[in-house]
Protein backbone atom coordinates (compact mmCIF):
# COMPACT_ATOMS: atom_id res chain seq x y z
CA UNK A 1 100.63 72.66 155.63
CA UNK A 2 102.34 75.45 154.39
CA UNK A 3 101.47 79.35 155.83
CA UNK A 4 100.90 82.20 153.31
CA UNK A 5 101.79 85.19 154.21
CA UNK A 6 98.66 87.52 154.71
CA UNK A 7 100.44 90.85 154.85
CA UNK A 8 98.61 91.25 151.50
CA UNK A 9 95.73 91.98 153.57
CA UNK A 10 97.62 95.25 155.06
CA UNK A 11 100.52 96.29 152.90
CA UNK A 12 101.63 98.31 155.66
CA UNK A 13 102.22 95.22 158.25
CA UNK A 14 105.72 93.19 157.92
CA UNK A 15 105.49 89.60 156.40
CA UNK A 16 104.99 86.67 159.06
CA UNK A 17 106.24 83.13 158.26
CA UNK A 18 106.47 79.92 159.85
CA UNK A 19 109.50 79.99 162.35
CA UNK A 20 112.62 78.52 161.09
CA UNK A 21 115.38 76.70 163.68
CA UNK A 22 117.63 80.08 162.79
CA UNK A 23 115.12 81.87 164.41
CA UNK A 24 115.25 80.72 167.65
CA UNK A 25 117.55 82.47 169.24
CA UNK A 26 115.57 85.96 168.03
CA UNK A 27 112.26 84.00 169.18
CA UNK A 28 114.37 83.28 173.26
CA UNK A 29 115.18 87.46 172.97
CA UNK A 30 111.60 88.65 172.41
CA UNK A 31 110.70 86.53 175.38
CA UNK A 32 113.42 87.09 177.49
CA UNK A 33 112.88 91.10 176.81
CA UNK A 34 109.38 90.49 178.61
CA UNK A 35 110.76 89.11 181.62
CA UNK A 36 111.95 92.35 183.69
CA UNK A 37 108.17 94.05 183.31
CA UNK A 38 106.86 91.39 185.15
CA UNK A 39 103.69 91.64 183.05
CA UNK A 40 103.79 88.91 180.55
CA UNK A 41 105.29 85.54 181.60
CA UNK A 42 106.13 83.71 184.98
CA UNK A 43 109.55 83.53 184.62
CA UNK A 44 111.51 85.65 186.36
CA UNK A 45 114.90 84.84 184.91
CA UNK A 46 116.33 85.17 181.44
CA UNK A 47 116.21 81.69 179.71
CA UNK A 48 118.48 79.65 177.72
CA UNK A 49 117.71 78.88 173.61
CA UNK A 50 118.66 75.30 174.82
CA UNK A 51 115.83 75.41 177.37
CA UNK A 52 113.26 75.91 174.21
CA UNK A 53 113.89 73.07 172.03
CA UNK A 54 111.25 70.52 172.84
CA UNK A 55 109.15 73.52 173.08
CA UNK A 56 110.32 74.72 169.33
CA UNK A 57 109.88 71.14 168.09
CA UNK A 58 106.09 70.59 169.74
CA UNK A 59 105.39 73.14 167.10
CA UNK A 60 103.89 71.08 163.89
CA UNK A 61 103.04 73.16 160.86
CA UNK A 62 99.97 71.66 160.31
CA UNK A 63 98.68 71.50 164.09
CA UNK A 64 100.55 73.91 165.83
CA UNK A 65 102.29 76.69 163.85
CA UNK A 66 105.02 78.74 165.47
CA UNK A 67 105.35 82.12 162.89
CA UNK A 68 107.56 85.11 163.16
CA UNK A 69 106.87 88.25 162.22
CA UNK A 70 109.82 89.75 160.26
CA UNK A 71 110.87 92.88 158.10
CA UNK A 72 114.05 93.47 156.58
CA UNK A 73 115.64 90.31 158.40
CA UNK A 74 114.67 91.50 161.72
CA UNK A 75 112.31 89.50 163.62
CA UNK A 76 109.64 91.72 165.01
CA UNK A 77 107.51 89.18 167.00
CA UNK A 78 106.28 86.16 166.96
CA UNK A 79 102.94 83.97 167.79
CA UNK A 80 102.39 80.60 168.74
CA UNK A 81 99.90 78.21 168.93
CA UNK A 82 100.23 75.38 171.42
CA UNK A 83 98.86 72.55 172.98
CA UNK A 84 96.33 72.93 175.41
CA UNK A 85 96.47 70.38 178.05
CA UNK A 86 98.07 67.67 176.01
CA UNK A 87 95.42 65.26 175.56
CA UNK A 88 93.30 63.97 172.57
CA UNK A 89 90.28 65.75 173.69
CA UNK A 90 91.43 68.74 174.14
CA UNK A 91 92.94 68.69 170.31
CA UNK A 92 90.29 71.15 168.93
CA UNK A 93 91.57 73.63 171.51
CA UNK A 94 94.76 76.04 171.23
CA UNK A 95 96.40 78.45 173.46
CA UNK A 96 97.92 81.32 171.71
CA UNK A 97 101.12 83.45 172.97
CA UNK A 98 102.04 86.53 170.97
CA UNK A 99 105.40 88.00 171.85
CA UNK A 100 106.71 91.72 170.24
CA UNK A 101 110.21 92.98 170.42
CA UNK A 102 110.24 96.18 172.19
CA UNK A 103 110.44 98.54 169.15
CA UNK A 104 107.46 96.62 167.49
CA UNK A 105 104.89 97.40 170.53
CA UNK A 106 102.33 99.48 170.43
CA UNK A 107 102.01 99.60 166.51
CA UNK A 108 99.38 97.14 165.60
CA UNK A 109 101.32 94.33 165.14
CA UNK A 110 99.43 92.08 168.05
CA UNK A 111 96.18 92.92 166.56
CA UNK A 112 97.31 92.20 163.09
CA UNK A 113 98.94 88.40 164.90
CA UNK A 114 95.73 87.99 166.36
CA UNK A 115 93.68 88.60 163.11
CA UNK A 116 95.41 86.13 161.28
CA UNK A 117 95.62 83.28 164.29
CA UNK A 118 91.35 83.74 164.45
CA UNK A 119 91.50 83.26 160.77
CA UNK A 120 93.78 80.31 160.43
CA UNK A 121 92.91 77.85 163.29
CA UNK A 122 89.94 76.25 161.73
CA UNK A 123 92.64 75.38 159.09
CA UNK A 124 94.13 73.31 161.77
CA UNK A 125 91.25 72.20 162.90
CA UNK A 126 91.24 74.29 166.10
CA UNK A 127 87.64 75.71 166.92
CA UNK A 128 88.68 77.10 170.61
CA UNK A 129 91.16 79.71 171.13
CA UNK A 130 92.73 80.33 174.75
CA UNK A 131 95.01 83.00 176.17
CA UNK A 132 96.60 83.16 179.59
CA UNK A 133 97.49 86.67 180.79
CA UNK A 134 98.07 88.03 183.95
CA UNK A 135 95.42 89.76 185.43
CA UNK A 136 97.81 92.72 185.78
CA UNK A 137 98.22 92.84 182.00
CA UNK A 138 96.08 95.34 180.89
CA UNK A 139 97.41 95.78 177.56
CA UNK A 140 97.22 91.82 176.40
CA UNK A 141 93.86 91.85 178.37
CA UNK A 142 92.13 94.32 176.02
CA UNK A 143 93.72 93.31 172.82
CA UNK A 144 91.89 89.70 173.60
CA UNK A 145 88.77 91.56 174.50
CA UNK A 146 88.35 93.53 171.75
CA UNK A 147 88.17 90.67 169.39
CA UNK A 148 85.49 88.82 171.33
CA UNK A 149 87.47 86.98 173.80
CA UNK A 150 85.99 86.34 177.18
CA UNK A 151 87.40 85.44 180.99
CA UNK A 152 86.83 81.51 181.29
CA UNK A 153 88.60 81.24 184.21
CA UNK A 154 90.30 84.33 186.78
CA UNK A 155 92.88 81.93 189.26
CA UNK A 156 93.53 84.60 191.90
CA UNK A 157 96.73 84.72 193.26
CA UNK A 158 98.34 81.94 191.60
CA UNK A 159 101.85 82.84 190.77
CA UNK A 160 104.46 85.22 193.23
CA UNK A 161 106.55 87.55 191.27
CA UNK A 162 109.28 89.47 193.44
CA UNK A 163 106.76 88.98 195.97
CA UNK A 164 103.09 89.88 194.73
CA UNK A 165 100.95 87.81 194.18
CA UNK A 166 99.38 88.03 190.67
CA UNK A 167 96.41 86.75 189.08
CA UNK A 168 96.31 84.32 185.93
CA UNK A 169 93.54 85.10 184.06
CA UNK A 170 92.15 82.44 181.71
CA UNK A 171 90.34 84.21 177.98
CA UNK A 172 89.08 81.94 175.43
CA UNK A 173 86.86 81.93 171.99
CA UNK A 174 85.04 79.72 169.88
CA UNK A 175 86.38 80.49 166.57
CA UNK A 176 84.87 77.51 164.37
């Protein structure tokens, strides 16, 4: 299953595009540029490309897309949707992650990923949408919210980052 790019929809927002092997290295920046706020992910060390193979190859075009978000040959961002709990059952059911280089937050471009992912998951067959943000995450909390996400699930005090203990907070939407 092929992705067409949607940016017709907003001429003003870069073209996305399902991720390419070349792109992995941009894709292992973005996320190792979250790392130091302590905000987004539960690593607390800057990860290798090698590390994200298998994780790069889990993501099937038709089941579980991986697209960047690029303009003028610089990858902006990029969204993924991935297994949730890795069992037949649970196949309906996605968790997202949307990742922004530094220069490309705070302009629209998660709300304009997050528009598109709603959209296209019942073209995968995914009718449930998850996201899991830190409960400290303010910003990624209220971009889920606004487009009808709700808490399933607040784990309180479930991962230690330079010694605080931080909340994992558990959104999720029916979207088919």
């Amino acid at each position: 299953m092929s992705v067409t790019n949607s940016a017709t929809t907003d001429a003003n927002k870069p073209a996305y595009r399902l991720a390419r092997f070349d792109d992995l290295p941009a894709i292992v920046d973005i996320y190792n540029s979250t790392i130091a706020s302590r905000q987004v992910t539960a690593d607390t060390e800057p990860i290798p490309v090698e590390s994200r193979l298998a994780w790069f190859d889990d993501h099937d075009p038709a089941k579980r897309p991986l697209w960047v978000m690029e303009e003028e040959g610089k990858i902006l961002g990029w969204l993924s949707f991935s297994n949730f709990y890795g069992r037949p059952a649970y196949s309906g059911t996605a968790e997202l992650s949307i990742y922004l280089h530094e220069d490309a937050r705070g302009k629209g471009l998660g709300r304009y990923f997050l528009t598109e992912a709603i959209a296209y998951a019942p073209k995968i067959q995914v009718h449930t949408l998850l996201g899991f943000i830190f409960g400290h995450n303010t910003p990624s909390l209220k971009l889920f919210e606004a487009f009808g996400f709700q808490t399933w699930a607040n784990m309180p005090k479930v991962a230690n980052l330079d010694g605080i203990e931080r909340d994992l907070i558990i959104v999720g939407k029916r979207v088919a």
